[in-house]
PDB file of N, CA and C in Angstrom:
ATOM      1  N   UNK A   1       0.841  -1.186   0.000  1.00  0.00           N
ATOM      2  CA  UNK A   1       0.000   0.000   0.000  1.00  0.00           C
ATOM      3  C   UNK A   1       0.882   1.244   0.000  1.00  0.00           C
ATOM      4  N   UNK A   2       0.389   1.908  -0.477  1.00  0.00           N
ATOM      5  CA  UNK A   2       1.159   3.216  -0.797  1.00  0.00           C
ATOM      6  C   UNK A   2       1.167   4.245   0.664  1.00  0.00           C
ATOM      7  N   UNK A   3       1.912   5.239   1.179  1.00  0.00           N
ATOM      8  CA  UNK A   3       1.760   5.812   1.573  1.00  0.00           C
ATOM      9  C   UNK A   3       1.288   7.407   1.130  1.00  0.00           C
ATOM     10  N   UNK A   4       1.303   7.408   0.012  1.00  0.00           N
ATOM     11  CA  UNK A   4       0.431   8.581  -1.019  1.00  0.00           C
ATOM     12  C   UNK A   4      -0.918   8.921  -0.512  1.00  0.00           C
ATOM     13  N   UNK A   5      -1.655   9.739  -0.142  1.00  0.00           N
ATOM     14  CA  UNK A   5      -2.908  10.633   0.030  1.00  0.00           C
ATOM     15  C   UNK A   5      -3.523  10.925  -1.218  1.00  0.00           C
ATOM     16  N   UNK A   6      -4.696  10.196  -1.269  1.00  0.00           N
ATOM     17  CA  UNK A   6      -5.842  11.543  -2.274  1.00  0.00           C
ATOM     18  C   UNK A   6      -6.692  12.600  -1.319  1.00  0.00           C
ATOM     19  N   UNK A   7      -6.833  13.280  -1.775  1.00  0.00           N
ATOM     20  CA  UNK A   7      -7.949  14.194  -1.419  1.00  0.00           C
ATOM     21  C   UNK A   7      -8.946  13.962  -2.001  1.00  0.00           C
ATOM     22  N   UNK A   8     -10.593  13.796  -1.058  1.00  0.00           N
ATOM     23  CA  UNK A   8     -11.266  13.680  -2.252  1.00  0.00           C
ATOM     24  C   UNK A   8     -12.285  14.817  -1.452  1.00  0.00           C
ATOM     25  N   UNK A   9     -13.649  15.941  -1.918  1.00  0.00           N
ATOM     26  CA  UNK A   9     -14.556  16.528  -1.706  1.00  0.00           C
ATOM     27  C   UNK A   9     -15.914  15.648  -1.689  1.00  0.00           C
ATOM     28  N   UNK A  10     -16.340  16.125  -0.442  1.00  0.00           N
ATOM     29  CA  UNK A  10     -17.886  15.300  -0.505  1.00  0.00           C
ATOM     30  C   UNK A  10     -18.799  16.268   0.208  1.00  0.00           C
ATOM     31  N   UNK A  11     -20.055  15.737   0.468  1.00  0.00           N
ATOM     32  CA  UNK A  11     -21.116  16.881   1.120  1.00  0.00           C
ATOM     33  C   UNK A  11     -21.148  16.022   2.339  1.00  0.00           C
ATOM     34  N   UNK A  12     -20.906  16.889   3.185  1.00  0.00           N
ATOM     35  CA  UNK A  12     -20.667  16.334   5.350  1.00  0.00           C
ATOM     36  C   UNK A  12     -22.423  16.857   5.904  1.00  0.00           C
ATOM     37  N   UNK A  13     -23.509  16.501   5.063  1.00  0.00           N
ATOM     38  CA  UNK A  13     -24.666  17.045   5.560  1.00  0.00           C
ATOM     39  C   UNK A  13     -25.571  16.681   4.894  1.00  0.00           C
ATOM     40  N   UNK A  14     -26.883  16.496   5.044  1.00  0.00           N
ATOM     41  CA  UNK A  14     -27.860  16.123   3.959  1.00  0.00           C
ATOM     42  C   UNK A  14     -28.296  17.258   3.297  1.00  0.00           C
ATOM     43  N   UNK A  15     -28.638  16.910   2.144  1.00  0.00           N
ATOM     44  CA  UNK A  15     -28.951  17.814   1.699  1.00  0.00           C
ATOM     45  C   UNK A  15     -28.939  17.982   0.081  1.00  0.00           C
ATOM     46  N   UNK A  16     -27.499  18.068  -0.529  1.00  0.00           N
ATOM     47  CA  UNK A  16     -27.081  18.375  -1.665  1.00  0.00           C
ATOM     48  C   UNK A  16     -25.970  18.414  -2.188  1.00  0.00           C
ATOM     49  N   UNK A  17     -25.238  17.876  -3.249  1.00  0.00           N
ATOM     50  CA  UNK A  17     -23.778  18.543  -3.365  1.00  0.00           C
ATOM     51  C   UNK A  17     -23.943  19.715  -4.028  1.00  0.00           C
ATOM     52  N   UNK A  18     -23.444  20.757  -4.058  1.00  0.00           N
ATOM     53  CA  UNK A  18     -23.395  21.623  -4.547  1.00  0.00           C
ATOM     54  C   UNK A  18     -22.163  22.492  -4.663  1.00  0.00           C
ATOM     55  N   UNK A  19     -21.682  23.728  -5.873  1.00  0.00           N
ATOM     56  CA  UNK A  19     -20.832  24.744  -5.692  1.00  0.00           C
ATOM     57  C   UNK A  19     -21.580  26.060  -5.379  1.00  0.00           C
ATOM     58  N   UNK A  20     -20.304  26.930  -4.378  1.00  0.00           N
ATOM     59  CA  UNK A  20     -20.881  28.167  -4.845  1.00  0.00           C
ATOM     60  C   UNK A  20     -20.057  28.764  -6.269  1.00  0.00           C
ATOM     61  N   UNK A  21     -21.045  29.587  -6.898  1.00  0.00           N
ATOM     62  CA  UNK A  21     -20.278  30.323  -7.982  1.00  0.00           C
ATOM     63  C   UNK A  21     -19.065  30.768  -8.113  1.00  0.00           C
ATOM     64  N   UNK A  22     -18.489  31.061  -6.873  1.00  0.00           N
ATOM     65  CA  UNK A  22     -17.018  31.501  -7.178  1.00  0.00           C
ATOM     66  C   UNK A  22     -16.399  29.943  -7.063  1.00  0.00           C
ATOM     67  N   UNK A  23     -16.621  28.977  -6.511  1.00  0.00           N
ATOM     68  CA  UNK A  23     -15.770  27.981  -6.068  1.00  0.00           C
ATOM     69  C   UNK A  23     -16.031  26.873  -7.656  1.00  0.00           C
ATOM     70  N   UNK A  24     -17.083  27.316  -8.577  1.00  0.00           N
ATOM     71  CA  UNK A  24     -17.333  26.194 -10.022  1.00  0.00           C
ATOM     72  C   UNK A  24     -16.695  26.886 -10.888  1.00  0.00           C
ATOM     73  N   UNK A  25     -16.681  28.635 -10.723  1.00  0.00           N
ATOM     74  CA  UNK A  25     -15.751  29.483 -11.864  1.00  0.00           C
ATOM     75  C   UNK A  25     -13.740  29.048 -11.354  1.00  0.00           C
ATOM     76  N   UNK A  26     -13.352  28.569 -10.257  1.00  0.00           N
ATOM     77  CA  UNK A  26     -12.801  29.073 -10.032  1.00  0.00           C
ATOM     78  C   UNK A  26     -11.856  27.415 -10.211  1.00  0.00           C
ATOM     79  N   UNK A  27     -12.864  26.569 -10.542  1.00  0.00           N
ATOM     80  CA  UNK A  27     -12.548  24.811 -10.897  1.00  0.00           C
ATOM     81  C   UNK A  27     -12.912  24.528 -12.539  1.00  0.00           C
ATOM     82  N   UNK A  28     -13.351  26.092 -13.295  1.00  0.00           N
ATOM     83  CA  UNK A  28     -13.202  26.028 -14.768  1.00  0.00           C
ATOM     84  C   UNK A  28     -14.610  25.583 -15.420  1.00  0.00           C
ATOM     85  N   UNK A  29     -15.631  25.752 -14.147  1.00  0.00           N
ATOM     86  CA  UNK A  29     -16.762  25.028 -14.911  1.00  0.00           C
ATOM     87  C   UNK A  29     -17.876  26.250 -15.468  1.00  0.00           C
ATOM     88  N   UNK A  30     -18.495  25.419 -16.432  1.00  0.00           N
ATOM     89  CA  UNK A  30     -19.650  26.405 -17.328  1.00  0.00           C
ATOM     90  C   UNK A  30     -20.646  27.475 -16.396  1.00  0.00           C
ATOM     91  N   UNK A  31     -20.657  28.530 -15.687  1.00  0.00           N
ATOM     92  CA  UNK A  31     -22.053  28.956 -15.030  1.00  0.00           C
ATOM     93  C   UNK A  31     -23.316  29.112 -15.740  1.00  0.00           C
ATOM     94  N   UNK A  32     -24.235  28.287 -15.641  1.00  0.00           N
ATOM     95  CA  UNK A  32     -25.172  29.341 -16.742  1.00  0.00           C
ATOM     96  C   UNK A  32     -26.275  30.286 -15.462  1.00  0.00           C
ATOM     97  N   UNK A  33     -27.026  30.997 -16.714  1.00  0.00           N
ATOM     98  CA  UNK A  33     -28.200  31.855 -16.691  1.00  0.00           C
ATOM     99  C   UNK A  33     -28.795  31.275 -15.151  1.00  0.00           C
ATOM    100  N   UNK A  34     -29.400  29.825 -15.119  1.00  0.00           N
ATOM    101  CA  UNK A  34     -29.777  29.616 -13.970  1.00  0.00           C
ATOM    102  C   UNK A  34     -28.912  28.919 -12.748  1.00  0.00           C
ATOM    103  N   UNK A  35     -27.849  28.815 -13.148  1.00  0.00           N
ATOM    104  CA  UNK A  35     -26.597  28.915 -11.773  1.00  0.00           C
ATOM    105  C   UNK A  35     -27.006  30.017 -10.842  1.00  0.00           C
ATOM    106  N   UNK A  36     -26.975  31.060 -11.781  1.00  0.00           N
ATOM    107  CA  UNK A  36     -26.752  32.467 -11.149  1.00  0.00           C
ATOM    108  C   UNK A  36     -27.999  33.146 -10.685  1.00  0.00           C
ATOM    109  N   UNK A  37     -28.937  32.465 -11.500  1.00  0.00           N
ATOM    110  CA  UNK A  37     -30.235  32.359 -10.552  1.00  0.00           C
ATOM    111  C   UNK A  37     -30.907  31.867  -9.358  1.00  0.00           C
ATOM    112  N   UNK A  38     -30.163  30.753  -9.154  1.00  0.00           N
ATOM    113  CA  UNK A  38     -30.147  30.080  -7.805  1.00  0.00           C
ATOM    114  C   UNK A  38     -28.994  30.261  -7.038  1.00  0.00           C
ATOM    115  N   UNK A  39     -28.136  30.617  -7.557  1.00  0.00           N
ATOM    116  CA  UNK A  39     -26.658  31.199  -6.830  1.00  0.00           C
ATOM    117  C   UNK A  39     -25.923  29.989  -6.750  1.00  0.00           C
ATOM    118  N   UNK A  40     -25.951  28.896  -6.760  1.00  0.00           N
ATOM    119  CA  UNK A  40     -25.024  27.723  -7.115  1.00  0.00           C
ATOM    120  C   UNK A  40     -25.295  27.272  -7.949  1.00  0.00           C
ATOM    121  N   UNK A  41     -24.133  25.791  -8.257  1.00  0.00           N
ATOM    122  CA  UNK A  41     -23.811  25.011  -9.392  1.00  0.00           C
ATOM    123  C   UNK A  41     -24.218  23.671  -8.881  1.00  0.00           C
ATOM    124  N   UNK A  42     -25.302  22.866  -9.153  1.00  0.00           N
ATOM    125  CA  UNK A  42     -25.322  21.270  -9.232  1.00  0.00           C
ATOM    126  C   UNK A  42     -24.365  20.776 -10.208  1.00  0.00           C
ATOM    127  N   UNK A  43     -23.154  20.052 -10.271  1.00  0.00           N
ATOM    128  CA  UNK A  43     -22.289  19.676 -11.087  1.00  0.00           C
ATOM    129  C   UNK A  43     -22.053  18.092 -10.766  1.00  0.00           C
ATOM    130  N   UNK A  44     -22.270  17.032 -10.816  1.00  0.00           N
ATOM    131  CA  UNK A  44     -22.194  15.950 -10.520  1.00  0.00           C
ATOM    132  C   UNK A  44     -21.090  15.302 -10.997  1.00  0.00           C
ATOM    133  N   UNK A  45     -20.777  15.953 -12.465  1.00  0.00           N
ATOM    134  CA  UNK A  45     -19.486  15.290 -13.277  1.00  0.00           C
ATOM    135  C   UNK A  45     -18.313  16.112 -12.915  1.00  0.00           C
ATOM    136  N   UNK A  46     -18.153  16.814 -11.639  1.00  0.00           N
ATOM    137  CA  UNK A  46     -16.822  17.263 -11.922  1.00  0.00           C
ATOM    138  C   UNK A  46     -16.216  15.906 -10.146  1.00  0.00           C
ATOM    139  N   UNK A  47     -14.663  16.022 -10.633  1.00  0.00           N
ATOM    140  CA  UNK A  47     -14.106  14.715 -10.521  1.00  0.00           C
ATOM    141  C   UNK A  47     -13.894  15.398  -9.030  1.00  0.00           C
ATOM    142  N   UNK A  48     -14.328  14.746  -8.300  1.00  0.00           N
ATOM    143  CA  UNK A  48     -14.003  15.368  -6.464  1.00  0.00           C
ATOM    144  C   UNK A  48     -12.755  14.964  -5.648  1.00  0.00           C
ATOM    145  N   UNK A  49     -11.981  14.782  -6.887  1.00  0.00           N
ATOM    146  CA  UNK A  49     -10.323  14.920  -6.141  1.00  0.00           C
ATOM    147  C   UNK A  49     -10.157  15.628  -7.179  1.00  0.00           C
ATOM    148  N   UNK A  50     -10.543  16.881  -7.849  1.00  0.00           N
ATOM    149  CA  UNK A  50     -10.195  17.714  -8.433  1.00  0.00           C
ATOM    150  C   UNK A  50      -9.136  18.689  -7.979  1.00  0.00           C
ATOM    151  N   UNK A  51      -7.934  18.697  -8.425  1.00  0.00           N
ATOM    152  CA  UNK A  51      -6.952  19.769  -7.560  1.00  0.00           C
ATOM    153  C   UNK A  51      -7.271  21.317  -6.978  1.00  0.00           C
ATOM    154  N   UNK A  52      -8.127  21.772  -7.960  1.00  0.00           N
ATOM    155  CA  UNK A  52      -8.968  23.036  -8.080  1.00  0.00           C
ATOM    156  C   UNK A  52      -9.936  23.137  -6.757  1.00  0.00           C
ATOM    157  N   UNK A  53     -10.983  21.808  -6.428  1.00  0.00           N
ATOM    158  CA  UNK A  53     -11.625  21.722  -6.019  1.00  0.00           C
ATOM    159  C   UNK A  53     -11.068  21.410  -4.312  1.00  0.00           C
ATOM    160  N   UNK A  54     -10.316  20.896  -4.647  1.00  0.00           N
ATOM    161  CA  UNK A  54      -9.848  20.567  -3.206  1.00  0.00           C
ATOM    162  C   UNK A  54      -9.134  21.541  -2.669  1.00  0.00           C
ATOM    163  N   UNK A  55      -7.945  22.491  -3.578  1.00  0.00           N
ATOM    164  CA  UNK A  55      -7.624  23.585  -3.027  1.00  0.00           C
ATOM    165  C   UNK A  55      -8.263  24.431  -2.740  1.00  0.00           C
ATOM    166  N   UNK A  56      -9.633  24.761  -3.311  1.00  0.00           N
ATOM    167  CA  UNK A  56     -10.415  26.001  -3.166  1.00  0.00           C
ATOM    168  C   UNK A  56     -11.207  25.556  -2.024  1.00  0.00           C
ATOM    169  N   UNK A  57     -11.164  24.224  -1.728  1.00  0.00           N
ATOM    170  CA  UNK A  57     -12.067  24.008  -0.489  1.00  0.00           C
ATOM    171  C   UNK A  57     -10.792  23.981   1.135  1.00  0.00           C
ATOM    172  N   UNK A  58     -10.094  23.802   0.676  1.00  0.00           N
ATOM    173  CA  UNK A  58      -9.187  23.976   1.944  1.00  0.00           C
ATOM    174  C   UNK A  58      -8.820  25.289   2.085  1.00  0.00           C
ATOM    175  N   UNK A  59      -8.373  26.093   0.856  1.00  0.00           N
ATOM    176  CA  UNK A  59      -8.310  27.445   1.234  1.00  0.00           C
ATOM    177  C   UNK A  59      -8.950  28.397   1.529  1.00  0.00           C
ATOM    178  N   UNK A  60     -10.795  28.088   0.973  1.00  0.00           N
ATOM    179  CA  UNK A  60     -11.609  29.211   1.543  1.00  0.00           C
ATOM    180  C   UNK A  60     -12.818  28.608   2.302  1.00  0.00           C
ATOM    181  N   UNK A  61     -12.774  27.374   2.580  1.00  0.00           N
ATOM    182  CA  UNK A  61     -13.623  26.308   3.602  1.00  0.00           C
ATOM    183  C   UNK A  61     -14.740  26.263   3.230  1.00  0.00           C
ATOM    184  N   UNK A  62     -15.425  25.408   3.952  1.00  0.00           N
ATOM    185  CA  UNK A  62     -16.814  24.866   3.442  1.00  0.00           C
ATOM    186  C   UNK A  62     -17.828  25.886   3.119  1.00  0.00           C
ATOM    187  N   UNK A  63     -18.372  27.026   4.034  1.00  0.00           N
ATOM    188  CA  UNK A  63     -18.942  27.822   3.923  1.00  0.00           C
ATOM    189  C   UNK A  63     -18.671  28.688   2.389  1.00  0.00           C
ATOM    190  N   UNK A  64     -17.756  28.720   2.153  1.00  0.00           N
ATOM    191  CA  UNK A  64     -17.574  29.762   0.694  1.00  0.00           C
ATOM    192  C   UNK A  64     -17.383  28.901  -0.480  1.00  0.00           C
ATOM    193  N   UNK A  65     -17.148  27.616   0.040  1.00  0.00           N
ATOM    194  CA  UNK A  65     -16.823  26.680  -1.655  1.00  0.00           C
ATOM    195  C   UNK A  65     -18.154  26.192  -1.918  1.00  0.00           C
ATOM    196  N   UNK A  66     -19.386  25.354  -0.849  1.00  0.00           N
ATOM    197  CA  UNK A  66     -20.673  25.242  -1.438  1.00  0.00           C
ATOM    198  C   UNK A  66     -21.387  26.130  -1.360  1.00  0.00           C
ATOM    199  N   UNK A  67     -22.230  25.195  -1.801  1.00  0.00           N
ATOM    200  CA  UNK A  67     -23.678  26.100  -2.348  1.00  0.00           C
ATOM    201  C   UNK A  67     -24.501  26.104  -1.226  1.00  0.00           C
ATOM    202  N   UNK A  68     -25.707  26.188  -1.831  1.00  0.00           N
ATOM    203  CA  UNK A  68     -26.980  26.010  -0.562  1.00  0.00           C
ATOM    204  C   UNK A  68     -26.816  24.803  -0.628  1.00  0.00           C
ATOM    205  N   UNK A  69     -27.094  24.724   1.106  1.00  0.00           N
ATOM    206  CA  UNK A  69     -27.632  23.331   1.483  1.00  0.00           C
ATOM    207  C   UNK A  69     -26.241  22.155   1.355  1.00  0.00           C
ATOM    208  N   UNK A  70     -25.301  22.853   0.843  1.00  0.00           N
ATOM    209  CA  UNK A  70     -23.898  21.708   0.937  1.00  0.00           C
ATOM    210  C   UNK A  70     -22.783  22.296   2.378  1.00  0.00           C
ATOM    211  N   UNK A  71     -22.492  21.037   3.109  1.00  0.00           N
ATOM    212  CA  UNK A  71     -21.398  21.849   3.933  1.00  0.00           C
ATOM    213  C   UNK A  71     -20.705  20.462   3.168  1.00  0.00           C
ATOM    214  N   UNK A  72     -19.119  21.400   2.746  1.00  0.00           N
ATOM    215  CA  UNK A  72     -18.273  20.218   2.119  1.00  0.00           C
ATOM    216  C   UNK A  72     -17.276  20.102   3.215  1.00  0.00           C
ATOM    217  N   UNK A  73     -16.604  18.998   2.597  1.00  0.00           N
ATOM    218  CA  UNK A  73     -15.355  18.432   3.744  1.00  0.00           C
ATOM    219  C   UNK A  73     -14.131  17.885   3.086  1.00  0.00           C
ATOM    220  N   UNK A  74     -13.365  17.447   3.441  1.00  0.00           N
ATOM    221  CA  UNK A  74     -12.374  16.704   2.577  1.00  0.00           C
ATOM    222  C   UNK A  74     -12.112  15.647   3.374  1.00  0.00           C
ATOM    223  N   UNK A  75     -11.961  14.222   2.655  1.00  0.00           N
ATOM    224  CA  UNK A  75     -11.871  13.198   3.313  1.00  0.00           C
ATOM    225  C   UNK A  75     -10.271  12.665   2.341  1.00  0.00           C
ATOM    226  N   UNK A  76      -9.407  12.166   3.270  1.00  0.00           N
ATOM    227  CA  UNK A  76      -8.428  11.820   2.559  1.00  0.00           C
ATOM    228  C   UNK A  76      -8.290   9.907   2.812  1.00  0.00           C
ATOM    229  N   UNK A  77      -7.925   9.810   2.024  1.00  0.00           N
ATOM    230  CA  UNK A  77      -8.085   8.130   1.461  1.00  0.00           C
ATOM    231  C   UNK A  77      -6.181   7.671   1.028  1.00  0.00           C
ATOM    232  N   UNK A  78      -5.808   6.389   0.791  1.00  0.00           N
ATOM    233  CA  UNK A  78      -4.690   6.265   0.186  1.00  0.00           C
ATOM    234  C   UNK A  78      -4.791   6.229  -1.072  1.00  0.00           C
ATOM    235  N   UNK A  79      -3.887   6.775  -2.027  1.00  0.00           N
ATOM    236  CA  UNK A  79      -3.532   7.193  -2.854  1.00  0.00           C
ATOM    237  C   UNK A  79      -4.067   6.644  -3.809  1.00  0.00           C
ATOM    238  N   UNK A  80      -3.872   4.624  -3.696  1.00  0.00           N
ATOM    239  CA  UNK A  80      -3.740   3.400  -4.487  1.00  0.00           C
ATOM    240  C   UNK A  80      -5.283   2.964  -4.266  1.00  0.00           C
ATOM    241  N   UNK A  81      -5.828   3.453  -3.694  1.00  0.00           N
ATOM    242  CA  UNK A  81      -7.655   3.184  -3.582  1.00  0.00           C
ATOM    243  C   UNK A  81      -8.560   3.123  -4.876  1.00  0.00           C
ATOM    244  N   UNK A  82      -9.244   2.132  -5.090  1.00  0.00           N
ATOM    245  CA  UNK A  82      -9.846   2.565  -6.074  1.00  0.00           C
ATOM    246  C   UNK A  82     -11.065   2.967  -5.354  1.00  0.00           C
ATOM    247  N   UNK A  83     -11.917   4.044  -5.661  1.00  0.00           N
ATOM    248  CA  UNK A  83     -13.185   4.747  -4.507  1.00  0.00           C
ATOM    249  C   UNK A  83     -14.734   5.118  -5.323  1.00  0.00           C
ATOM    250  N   UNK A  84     -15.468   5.518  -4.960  1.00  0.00           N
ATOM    251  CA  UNK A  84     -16.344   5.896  -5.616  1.00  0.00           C
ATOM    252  C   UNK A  84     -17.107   7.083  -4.380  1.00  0.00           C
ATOM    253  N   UNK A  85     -17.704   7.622  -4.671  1.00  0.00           N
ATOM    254  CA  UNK A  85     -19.369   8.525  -3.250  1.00  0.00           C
ATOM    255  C   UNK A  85     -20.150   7.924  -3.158  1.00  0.00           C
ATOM    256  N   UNK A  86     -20.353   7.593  -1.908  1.00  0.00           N
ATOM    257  CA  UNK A  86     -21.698   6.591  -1.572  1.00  0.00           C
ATOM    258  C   UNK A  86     -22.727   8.124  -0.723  1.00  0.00           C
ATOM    259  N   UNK A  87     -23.463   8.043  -1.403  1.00  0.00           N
ATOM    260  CA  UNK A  87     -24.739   9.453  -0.960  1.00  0.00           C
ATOM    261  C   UNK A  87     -26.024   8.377  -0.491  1.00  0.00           C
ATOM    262  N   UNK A  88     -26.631   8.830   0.876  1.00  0.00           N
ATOM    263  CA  UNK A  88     -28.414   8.811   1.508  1.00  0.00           C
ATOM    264  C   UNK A  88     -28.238   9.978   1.810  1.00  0.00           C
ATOM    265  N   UNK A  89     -29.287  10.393   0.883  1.00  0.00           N
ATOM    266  CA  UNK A  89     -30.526  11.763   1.100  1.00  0.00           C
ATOM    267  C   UNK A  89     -29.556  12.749   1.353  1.00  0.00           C
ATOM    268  N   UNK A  90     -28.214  12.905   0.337  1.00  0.00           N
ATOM    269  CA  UNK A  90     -27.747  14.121   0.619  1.00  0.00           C
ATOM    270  C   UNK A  90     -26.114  13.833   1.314  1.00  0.00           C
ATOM    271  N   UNK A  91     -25.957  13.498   2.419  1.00  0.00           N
ATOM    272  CA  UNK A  91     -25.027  13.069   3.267  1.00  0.00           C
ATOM    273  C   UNK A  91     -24.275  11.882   2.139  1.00  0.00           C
ATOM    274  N   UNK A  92     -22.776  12.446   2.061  1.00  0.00           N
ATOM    275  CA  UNK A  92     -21.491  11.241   1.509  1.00  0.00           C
ATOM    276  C   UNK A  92     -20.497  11.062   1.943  1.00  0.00           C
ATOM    277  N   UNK A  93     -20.027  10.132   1.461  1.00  0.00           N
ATOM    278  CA  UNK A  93     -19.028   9.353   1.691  1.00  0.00           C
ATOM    279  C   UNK A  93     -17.758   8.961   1.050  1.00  0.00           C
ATOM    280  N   UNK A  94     -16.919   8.882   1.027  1.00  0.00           N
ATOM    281  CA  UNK A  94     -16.021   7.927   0.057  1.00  0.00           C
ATOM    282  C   UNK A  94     -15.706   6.245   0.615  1.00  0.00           C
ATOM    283  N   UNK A  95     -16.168   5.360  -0.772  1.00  0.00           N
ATOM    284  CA  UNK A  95     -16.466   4.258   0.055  1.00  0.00           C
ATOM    285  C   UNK A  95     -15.233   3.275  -1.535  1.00  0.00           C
ATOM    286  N   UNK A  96     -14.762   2.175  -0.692  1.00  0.00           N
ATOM    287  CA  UNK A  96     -13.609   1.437  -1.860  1.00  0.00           C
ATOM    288  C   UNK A  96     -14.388   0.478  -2.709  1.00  0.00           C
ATOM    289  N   UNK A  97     -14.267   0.914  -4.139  1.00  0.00           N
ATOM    290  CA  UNK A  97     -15.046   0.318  -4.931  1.00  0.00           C
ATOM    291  C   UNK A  97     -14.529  -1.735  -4.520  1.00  0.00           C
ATOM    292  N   UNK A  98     -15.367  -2.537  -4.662  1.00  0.00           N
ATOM    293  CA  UNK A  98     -15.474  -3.778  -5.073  1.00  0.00           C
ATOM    294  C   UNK A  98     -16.732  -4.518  -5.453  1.00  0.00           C
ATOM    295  N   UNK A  99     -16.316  -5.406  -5.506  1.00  0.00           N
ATOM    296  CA  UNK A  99     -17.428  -6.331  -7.063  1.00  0.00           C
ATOM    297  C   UNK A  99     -18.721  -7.031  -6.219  1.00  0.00           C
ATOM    298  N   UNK A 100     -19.208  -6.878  -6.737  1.00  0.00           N
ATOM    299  CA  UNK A 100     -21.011  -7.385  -6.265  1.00  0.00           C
ATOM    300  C   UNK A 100     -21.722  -8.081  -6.991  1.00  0.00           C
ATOM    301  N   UNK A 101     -22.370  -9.542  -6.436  1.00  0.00           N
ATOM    302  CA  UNK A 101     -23.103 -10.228  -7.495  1.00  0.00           C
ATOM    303  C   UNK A 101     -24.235 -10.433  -6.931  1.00  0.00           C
ATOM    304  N   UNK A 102     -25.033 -10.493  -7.689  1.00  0.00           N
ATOM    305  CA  UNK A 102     -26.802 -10.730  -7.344  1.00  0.00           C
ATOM    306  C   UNK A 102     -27.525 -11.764  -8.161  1.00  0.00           C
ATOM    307  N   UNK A 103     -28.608 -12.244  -7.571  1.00  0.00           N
ATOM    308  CA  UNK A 103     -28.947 -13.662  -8.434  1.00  0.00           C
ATOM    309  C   UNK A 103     -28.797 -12.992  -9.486  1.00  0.00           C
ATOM    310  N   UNK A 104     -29.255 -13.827 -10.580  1.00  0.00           N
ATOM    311  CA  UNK A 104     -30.379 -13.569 -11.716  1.00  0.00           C
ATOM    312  C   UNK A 104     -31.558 -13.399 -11.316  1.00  0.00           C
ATOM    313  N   UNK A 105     -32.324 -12.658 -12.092  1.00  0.00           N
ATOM    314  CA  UNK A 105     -33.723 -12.415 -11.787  1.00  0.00           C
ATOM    315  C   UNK A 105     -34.884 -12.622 -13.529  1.00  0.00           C
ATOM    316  N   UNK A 106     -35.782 -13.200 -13.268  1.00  0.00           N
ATOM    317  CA  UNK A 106     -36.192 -13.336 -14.504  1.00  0.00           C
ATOM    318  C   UNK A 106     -37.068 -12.107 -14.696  1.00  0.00           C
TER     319      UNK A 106
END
C-alpha cells in the first residue's frame, strides 16, 4: 500500500452537493443563466479529487466553496484506492469500490 494521500470533496450534511459560484468558476466550470439564478452550481461530473476543487475548499472552507444546502469536507483516502461517493438523502461518503453479485432475476 502506498503511503500517497488523495484528497477527495464530498457533502458532510444532507442535503445536496453543490458549488458556490465563485468555487465552479474558479474549478473552470460552465455557469449558466440559472446557476446564477439560484446562486449555485449542481455539477455531478466534476471529478471530487479535483486539484482546483480541493484547493479552493481547503483554502476558503466549506462555507464559501458550497452552495446552498452543501457543507463540504475533505476526506483523505490512500492514494492506491480505487473509490467511488456513496450518498443517503444528501449526506457522503467515500467508500472502496469492489465487485457485487446478485442472483439472476427473470
Amino acid at each position: 500500500m502506498s503511503d500517497q494521500i488523495r484528497k477527495v470533496v464530498v457533502n458532510d450534511d444532507y442535503g445536496s452537493f453543490s458549488l458556490s459560484l465563485e468555487c465552479a468558476a474558479a474549478c473552470g466550470l460552465e455557469i449558466t443563466d440559472t446557476d446564477r439564478e439560484i446562486g449555485h452550481v449542481y455539477n455531478f461530473d466534476i471529478a471530487r479529487d479535483c486539484a482546483d476543487l480541493v484547493n479552493y475548499v481547503e483554502h476558503y472552507g466549506s462555507a464559501a466553496a458550497g452552495g446552498k444546502g452543501s457543507k463540504l469536507a475533505i476526506v483523505e483516502i490512500p492514494a492506491d484506492v480505487k473509490w467511488f461517493i456513496y450518498e443517503q438523502d444528501g449526506l457522503e461518503y467515500v467508500a472502496e469500490q469492489h465487485r457485487i453479485w446478485c442472483p439472476k432475476r427473470d
